[in-house]
N, C-alpha and C. Protein backbone atom coordinates (compact mmCIF):
# COMPACT_ATOMS: atom_id res chain seq x y z
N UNK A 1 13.70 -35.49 -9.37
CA UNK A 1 12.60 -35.01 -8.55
C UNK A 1 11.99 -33.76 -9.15
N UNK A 2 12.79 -33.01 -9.43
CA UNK A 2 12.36 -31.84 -9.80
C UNK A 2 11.84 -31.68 -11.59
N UNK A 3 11.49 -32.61 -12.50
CA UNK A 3 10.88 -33.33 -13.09
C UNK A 3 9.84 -33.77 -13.33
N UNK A 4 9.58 -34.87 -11.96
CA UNK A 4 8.34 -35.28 -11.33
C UNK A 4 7.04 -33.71 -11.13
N UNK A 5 7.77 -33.31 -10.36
CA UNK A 5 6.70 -32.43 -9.77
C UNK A 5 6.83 -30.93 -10.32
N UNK A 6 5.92 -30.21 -11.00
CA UNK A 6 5.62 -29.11 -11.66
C UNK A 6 5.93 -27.86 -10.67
N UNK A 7 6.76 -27.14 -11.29
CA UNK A 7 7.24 -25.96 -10.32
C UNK A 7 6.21 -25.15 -9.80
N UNK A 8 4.89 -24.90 -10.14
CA UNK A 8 3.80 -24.77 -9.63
C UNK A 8 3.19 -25.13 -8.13
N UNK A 9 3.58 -26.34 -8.84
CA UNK A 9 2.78 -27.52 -7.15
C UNK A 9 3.87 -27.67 -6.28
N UNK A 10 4.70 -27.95 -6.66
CA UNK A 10 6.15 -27.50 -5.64
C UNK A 10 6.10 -26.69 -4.92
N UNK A 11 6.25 -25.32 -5.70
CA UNK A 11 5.98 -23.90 -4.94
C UNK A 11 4.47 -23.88 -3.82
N UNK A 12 3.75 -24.35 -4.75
CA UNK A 12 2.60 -24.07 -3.41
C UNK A 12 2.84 -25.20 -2.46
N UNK A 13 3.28 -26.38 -2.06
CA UNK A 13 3.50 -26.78 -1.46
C UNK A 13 4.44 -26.34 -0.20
N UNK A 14 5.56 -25.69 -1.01
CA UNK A 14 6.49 -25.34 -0.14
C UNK A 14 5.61 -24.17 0.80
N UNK A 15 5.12 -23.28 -0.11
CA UNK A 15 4.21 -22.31 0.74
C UNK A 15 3.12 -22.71 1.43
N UNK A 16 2.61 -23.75 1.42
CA UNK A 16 1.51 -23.95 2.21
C UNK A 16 2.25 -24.94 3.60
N UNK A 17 3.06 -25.35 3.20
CA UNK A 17 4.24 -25.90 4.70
C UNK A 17 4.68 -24.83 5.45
N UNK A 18 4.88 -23.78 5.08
CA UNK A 18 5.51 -22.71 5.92
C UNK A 18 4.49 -22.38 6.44
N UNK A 19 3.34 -21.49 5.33
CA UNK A 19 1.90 -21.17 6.30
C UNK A 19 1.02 -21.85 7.02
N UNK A 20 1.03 -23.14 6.94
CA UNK A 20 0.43 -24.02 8.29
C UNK A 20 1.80 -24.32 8.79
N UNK A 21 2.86 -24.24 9.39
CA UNK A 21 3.65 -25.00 9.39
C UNK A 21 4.37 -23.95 10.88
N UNK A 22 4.70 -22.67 10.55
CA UNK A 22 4.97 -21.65 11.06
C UNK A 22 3.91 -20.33 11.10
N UNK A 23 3.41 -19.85 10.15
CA UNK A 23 2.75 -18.85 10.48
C UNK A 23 0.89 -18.53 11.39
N UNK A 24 0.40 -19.91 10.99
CA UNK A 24 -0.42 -20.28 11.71
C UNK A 24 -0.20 -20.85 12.90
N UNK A 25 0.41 -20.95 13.66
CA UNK A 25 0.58 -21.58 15.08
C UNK A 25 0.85 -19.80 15.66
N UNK A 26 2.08 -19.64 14.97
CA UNK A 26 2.32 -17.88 15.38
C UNK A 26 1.10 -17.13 15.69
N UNK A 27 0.26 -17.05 14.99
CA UNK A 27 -0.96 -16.26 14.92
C UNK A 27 -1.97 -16.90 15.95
N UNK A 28 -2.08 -18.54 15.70
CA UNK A 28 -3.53 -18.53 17.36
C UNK A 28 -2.33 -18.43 18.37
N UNK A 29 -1.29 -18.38 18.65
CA UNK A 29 -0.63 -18.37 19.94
C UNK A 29 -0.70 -16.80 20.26
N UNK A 30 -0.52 -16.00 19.31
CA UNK A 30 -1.02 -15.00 19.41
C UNK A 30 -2.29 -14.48 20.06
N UNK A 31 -3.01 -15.21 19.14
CA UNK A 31 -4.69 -14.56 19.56
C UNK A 31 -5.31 -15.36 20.71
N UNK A 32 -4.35 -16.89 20.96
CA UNK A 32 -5.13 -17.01 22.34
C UNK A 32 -4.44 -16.39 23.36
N UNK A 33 -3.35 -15.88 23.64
CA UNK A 33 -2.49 -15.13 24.37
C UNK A 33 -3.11 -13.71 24.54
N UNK A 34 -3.91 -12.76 23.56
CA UNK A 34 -4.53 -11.82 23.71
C UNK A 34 -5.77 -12.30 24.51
N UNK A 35 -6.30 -13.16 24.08
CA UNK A 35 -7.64 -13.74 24.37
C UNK A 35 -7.53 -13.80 26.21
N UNK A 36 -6.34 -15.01 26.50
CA UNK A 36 -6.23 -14.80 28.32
C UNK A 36 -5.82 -13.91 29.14
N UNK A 37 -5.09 -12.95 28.25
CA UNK A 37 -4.99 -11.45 28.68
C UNK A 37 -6.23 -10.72 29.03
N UNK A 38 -6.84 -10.72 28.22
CA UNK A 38 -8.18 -10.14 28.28
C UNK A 38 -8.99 -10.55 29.41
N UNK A 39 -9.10 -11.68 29.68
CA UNK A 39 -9.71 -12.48 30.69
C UNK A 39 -9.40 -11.77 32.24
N UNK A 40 -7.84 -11.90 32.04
CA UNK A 40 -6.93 -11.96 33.29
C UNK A 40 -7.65 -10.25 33.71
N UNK A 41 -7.49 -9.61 32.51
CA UNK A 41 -7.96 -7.97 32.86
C UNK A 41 -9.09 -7.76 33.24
N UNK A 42 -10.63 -8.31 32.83
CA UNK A 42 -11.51 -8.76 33.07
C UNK A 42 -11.51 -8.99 34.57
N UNK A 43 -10.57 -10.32 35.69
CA UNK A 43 -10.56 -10.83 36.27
C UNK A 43 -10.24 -9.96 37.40
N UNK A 44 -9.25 -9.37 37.14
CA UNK A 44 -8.74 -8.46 37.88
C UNK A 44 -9.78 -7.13 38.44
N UNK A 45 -10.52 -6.68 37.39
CA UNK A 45 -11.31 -5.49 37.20
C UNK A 45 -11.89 -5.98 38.48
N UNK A 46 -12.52 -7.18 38.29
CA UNK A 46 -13.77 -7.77 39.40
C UNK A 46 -13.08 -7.78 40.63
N UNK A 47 -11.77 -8.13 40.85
CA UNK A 47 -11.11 -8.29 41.90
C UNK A 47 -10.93 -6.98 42.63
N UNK A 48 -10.71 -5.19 41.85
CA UNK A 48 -10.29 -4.18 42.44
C UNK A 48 -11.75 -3.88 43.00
N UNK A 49 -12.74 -4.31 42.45
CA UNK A 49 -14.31 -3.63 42.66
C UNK A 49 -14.62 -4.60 44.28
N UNK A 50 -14.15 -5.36 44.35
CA UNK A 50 -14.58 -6.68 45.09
C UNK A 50 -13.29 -6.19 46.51
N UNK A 51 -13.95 -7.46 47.69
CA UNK A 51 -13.29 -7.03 48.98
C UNK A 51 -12.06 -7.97 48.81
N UNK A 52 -11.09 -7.54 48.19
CA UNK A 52 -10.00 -8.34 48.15
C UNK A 52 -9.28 -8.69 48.98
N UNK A 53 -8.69 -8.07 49.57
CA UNK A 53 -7.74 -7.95 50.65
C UNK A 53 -8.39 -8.99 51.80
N UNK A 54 -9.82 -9.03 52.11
CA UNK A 54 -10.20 -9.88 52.66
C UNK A 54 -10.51 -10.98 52.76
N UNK A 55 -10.70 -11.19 51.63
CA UNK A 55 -10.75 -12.52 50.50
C UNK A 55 -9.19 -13.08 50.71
N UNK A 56 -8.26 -12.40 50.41
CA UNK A 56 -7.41 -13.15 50.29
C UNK A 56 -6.52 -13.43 51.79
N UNK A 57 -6.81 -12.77 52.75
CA UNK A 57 -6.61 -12.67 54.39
C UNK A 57 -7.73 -14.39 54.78
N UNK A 58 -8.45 -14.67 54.43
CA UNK A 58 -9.02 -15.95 54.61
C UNK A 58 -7.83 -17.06 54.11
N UNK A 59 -7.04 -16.89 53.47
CA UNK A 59 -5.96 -17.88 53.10
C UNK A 59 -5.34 -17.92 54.65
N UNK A 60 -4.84 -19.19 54.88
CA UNK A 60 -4.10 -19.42 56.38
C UNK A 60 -2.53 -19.11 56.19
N UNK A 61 -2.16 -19.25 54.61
CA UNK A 61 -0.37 -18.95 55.09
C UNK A 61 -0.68 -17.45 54.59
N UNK A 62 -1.40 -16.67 54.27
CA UNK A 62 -1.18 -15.45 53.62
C UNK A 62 -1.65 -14.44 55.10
N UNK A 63 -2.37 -14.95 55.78
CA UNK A 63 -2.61 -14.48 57.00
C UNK A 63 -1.61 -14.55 57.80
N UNK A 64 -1.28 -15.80 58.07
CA UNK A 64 0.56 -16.15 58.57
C UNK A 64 1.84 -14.60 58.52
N UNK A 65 1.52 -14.54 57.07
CA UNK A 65 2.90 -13.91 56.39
C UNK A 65 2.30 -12.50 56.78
N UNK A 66 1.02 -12.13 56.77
CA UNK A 66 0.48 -10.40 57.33
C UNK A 66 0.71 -10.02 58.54
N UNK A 67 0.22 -11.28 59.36
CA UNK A 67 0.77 -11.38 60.90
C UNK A 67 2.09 -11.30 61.03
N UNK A 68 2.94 -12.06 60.45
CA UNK A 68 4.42 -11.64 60.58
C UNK A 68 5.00 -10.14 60.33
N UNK A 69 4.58 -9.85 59.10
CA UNK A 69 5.03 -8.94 59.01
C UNK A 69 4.11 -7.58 59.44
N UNK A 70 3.35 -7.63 59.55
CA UNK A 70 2.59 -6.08 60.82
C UNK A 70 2.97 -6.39 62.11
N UNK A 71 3.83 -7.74 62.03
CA UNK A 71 4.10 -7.40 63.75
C UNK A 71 5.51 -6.67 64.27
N UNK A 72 6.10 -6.76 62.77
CA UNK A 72 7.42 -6.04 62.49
C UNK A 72 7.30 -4.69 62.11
N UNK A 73 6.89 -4.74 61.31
CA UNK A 73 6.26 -3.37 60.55
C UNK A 73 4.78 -3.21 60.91
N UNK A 74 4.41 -1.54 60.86
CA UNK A 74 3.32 -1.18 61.56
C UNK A 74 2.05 -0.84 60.23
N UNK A 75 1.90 -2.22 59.91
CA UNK A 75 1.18 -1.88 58.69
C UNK A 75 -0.15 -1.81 59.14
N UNK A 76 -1.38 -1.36 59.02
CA UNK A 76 -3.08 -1.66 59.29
C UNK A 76 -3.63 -2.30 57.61
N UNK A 77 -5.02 -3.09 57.78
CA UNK A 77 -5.27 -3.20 57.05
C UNK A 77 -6.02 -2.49 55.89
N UNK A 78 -6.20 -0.71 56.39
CA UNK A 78 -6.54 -0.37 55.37
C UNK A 78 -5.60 0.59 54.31
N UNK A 79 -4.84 0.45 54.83
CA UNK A 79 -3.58 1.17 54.29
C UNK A 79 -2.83 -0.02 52.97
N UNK A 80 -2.97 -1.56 53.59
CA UNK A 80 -2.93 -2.44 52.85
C UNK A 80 -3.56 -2.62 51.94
N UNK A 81 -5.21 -2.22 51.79
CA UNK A 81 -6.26 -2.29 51.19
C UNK A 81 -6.09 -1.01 49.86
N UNK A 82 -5.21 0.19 50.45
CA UNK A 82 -5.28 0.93 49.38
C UNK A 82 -4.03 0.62 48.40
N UNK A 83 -3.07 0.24 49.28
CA UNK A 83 -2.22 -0.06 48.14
C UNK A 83 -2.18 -1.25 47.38
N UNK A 84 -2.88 -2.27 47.51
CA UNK A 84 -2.99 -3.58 47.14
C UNK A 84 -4.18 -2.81 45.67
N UNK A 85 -5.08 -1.68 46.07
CA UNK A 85 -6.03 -1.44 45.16
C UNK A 85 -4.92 -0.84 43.90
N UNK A 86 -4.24 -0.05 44.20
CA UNK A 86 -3.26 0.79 43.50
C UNK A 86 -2.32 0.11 42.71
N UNK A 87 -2.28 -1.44 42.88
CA UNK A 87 -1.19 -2.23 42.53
C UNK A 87 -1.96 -2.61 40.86
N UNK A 88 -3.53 -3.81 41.56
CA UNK A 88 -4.19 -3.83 40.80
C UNK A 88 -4.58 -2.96 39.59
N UNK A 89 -5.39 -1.80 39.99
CA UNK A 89 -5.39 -0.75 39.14
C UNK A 89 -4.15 -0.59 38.19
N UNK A 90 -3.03 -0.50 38.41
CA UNK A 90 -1.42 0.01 37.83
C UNK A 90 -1.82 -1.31 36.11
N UNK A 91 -1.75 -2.62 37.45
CA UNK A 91 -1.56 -3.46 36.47
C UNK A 91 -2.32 -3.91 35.60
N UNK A 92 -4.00 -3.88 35.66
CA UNK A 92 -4.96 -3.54 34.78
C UNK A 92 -4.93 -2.69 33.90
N UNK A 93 -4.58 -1.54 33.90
CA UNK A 93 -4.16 -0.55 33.20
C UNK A 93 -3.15 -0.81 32.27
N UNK A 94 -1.86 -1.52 32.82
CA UNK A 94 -0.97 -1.73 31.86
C UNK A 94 -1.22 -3.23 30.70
N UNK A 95 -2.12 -3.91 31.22
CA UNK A 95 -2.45 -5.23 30.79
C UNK A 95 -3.29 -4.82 29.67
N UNK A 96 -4.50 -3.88 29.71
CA UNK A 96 -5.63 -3.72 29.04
C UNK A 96 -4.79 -2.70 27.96
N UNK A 97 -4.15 -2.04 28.12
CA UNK A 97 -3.11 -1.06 26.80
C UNK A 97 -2.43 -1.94 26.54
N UNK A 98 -1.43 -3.08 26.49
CA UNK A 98 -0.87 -3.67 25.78
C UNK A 98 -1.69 -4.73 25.10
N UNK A 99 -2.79 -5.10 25.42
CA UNK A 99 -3.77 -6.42 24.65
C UNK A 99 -4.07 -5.64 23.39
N UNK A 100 -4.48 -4.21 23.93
CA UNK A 100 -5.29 -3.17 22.66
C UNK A 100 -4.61 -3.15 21.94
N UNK A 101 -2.90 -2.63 21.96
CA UNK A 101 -1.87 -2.49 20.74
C UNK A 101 -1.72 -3.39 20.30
N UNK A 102 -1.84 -4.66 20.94
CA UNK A 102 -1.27 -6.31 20.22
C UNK A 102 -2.30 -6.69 19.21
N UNK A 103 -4.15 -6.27 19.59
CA UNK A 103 -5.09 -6.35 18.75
C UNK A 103 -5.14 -5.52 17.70
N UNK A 104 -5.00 -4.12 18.27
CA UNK A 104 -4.99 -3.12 16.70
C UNK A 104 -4.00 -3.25 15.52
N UNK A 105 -2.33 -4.10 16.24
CA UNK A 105 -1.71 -4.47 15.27
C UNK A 105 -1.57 -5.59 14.40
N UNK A 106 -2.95 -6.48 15.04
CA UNK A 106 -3.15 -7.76 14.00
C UNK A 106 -3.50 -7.82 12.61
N UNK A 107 -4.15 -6.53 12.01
CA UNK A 107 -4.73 -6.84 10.65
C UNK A 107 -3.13 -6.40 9.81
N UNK A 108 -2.33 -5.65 10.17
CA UNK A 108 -1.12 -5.18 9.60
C UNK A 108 0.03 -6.43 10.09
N UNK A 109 0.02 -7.20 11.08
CA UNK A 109 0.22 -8.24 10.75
C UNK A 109 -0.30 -9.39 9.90
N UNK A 110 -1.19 -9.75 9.68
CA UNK A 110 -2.12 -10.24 9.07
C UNK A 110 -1.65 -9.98 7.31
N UNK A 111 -1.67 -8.75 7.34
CA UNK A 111 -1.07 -8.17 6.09
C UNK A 111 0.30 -8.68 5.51
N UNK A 112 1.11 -8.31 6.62
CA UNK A 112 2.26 -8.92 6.14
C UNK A 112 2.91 -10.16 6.28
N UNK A 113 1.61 -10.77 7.06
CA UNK A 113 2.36 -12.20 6.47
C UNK A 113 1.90 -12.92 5.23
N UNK A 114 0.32 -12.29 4.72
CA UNK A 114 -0.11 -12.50 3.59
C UNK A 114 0.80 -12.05 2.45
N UNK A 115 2.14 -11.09 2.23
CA UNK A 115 2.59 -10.61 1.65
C UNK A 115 3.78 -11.38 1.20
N UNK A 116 4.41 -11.90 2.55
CA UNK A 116 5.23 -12.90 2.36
C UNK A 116 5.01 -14.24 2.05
N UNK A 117 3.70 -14.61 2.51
CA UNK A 117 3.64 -15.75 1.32
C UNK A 117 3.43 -15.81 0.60
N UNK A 118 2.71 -14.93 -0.44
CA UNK A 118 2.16 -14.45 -1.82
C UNK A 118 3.87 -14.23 -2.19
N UNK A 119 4.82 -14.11 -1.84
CA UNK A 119 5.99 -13.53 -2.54
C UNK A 119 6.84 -15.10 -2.63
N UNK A 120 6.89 -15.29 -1.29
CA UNK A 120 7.84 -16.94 -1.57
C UNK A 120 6.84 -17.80 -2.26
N UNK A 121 5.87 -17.97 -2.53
CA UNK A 121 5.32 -18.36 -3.77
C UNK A 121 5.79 -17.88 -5.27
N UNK A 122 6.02 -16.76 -5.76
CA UNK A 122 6.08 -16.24 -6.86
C UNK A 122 7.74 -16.04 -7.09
N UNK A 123 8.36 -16.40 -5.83
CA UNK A 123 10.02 -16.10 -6.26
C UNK A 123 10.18 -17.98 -6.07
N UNK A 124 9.59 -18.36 -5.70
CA UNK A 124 10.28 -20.55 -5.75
C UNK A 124 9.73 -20.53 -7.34
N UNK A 125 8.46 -20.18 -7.87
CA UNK A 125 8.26 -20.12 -9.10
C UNK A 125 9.20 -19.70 -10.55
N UNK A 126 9.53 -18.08 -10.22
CA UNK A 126 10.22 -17.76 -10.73
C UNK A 126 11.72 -17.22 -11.04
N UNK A 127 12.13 -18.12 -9.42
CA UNK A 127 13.31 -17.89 -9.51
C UNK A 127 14.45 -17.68 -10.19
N UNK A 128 14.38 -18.63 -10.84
CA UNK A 128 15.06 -18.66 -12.29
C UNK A 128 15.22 -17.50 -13.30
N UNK A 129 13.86 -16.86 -13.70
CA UNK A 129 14.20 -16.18 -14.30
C UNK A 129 14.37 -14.96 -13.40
N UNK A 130 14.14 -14.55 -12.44
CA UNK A 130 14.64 -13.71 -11.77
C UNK A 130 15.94 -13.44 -11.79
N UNK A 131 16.54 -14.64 -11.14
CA UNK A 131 18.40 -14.52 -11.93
C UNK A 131 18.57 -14.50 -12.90
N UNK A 132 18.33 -15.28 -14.17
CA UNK A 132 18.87 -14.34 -15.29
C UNK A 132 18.55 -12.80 -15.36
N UNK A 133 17.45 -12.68 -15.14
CA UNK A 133 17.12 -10.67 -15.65
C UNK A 133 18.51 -10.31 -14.61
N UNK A 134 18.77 -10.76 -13.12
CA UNK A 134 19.53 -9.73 -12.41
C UNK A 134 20.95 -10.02 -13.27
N UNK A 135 20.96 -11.16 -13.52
CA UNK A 135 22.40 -11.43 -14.26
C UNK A 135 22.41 -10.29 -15.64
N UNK A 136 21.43 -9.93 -16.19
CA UNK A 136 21.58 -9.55 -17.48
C UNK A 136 22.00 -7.91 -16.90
N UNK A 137 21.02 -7.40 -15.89
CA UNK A 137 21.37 -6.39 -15.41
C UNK A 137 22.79 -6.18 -14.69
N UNK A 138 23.79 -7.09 -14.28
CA UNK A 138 24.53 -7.01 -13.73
C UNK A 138 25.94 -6.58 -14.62
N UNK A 139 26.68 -5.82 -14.54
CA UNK A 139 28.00 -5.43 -15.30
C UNK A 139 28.88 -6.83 -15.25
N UNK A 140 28.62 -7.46 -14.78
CA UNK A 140 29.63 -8.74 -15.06
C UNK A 140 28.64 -9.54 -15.61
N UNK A 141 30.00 -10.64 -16.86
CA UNK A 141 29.71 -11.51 -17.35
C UNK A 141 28.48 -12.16 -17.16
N UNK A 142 27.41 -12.67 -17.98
CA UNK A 142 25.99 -14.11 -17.22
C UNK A 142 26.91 -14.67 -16.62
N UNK A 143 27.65 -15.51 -17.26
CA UNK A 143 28.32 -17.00 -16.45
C UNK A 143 28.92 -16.60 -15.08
N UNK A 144 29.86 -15.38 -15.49
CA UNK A 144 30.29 -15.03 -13.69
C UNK A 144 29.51 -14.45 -12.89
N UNK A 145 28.08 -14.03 -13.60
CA UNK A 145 26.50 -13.48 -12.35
C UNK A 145 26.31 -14.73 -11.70
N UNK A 146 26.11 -15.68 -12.61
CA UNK A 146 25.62 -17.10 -12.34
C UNK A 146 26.21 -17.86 -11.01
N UNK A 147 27.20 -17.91 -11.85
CA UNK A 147 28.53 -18.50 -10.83
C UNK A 147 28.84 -17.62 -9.30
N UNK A 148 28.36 -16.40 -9.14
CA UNK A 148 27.84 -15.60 -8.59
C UNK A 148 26.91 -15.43 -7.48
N UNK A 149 25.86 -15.87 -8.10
CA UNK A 149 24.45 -16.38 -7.46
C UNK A 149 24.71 -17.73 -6.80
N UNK A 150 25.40 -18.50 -7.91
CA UNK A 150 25.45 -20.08 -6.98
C UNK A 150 26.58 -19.68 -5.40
N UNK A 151 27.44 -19.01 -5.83
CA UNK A 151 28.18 -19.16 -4.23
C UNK A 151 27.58 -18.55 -3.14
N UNK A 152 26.49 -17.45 -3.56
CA UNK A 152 25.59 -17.03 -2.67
C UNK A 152 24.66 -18.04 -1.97
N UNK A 153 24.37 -18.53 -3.10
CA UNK A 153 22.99 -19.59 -2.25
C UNK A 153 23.93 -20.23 -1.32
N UNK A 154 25.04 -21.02 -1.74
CA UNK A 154 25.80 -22.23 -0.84
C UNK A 154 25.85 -21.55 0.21
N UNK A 155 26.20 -19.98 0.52
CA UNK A 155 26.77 -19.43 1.79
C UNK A 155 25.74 -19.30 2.46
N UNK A 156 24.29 -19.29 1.71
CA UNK A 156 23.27 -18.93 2.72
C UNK A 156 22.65 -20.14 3.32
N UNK A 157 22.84 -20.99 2.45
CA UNK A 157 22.05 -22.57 3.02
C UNK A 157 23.39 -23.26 3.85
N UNK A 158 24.39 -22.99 4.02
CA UNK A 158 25.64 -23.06 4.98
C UNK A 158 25.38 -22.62 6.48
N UNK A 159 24.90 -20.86 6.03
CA UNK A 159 24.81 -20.35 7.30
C UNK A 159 23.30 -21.25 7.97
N UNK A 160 22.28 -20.88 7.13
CA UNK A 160 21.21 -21.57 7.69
C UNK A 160 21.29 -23.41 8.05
N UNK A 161 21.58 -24.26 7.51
CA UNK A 161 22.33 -25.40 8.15
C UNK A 161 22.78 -25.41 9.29
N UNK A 162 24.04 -24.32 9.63
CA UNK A 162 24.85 -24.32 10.86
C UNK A 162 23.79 -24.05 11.87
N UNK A 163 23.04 -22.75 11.58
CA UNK A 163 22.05 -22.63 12.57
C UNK A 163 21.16 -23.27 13.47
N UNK A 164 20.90 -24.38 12.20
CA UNK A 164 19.90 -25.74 12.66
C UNK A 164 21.09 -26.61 13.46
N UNK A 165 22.17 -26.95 12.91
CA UNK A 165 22.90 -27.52 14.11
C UNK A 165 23.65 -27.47 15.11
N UNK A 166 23.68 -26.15 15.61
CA UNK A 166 23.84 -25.12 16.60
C UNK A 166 22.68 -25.00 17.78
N UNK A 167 21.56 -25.34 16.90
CA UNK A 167 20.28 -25.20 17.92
C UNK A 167 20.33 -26.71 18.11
N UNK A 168 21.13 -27.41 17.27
CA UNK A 168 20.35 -29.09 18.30
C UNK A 168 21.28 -29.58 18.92
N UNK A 169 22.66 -28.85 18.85
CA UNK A 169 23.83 -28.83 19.86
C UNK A 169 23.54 -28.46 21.09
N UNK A 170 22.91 -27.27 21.54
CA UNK A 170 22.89 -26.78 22.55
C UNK A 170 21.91 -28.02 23.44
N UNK A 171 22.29 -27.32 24.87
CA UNK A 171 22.06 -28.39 26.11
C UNK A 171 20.62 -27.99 25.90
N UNK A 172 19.27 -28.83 26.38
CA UNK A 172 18.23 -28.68 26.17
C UNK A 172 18.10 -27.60 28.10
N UNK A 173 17.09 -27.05 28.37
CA UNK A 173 16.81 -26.79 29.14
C UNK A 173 17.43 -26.14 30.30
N UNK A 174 19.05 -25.93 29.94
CA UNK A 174 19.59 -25.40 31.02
C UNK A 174 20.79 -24.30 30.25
N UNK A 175 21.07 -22.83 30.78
CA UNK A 175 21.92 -22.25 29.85
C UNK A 175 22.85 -21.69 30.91
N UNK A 176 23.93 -21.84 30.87
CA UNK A 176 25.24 -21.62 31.21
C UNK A 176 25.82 -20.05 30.86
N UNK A 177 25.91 -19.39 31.24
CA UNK A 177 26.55 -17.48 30.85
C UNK A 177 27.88 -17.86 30.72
């Protein structure tokens, strides 16, 4: 196989599977997730400016549950009205600062995932000689760097293996403490 296909086209292959594969789904789930945030903050804004409390007192079980409970507790409705405003406000506030940090930190994400695939491109390429130079640099023997390097990889494609069948072991949908 590895014959057939030019370590070139290999490599970009492998990299262009990861970056449509994983890093692009990451990123619009991202940006549409900022995107309905934004909305929701938007939505809300209109809602603190707007007669809410009354708006939502037209619902029949939410009227139900006000009546119940002001008949227990001595609530009025404008006391309801300010804190229902205060809630809104809180959470607009906290909604519209976390969209901003998630947006201002996209181009430095952006960055670094451009970084990492520009790199697992250029190390599937040149892997090879990468290990020899570290082998040459290394105080032990090539053959025992080598021999070296190979028990590394096995332990890492071991651990990563187990991982994958660890995740398709587990019960789907329900987790047990």
């Amino acid at each position: 196989w590895k014959k057939k296909v030019p370590a070139p086209l290999s490599a970009l292959g492998v990299t262009t599977a990861l970056a449509l594969g994983i890093f692009l789904p990451i990123l619009l789930l991202l940006y549409f997730s900022a995107y309905r945030l934004l909305k929701i903050v938007s939505q809300l804004k209109v809602l603190k400016e707007g007669p809410i409390l009354d708006s939502l007192l037209t619902i029949p079980f939410l009227r139900r549950i006000f009546s119940t409970v002001s008949s227990m507790i001595p609530i009025d409705r404008e006391w309801l009205k300010g804190q229902s405003w205060g809630v809104i406000g809180d959470v607009t506030e906290k909604l519209s600062g976390w969209v901003t940090q998630s947006l201002a930190g996209m181009p430095g994400l952006l960055l670094g995932i451009a970084v990492i695939v520009l790199s697992l491109y250029f190390f599937l390429i040149d892997g090879e000689k990468l290990l020899r130079f570290l082998a040459r640099l290394s105080p032990l023997s090539s053959d025992r760097s080598l021999e070296l390097f190979k028990v590394f990889e096995s332990s890492c494609r071991a651990v990563v293996i187990g991982l994958f069948a660890s995740a398709l072991c587990q019960p789907k949908g329900r987790h047990d403490f």
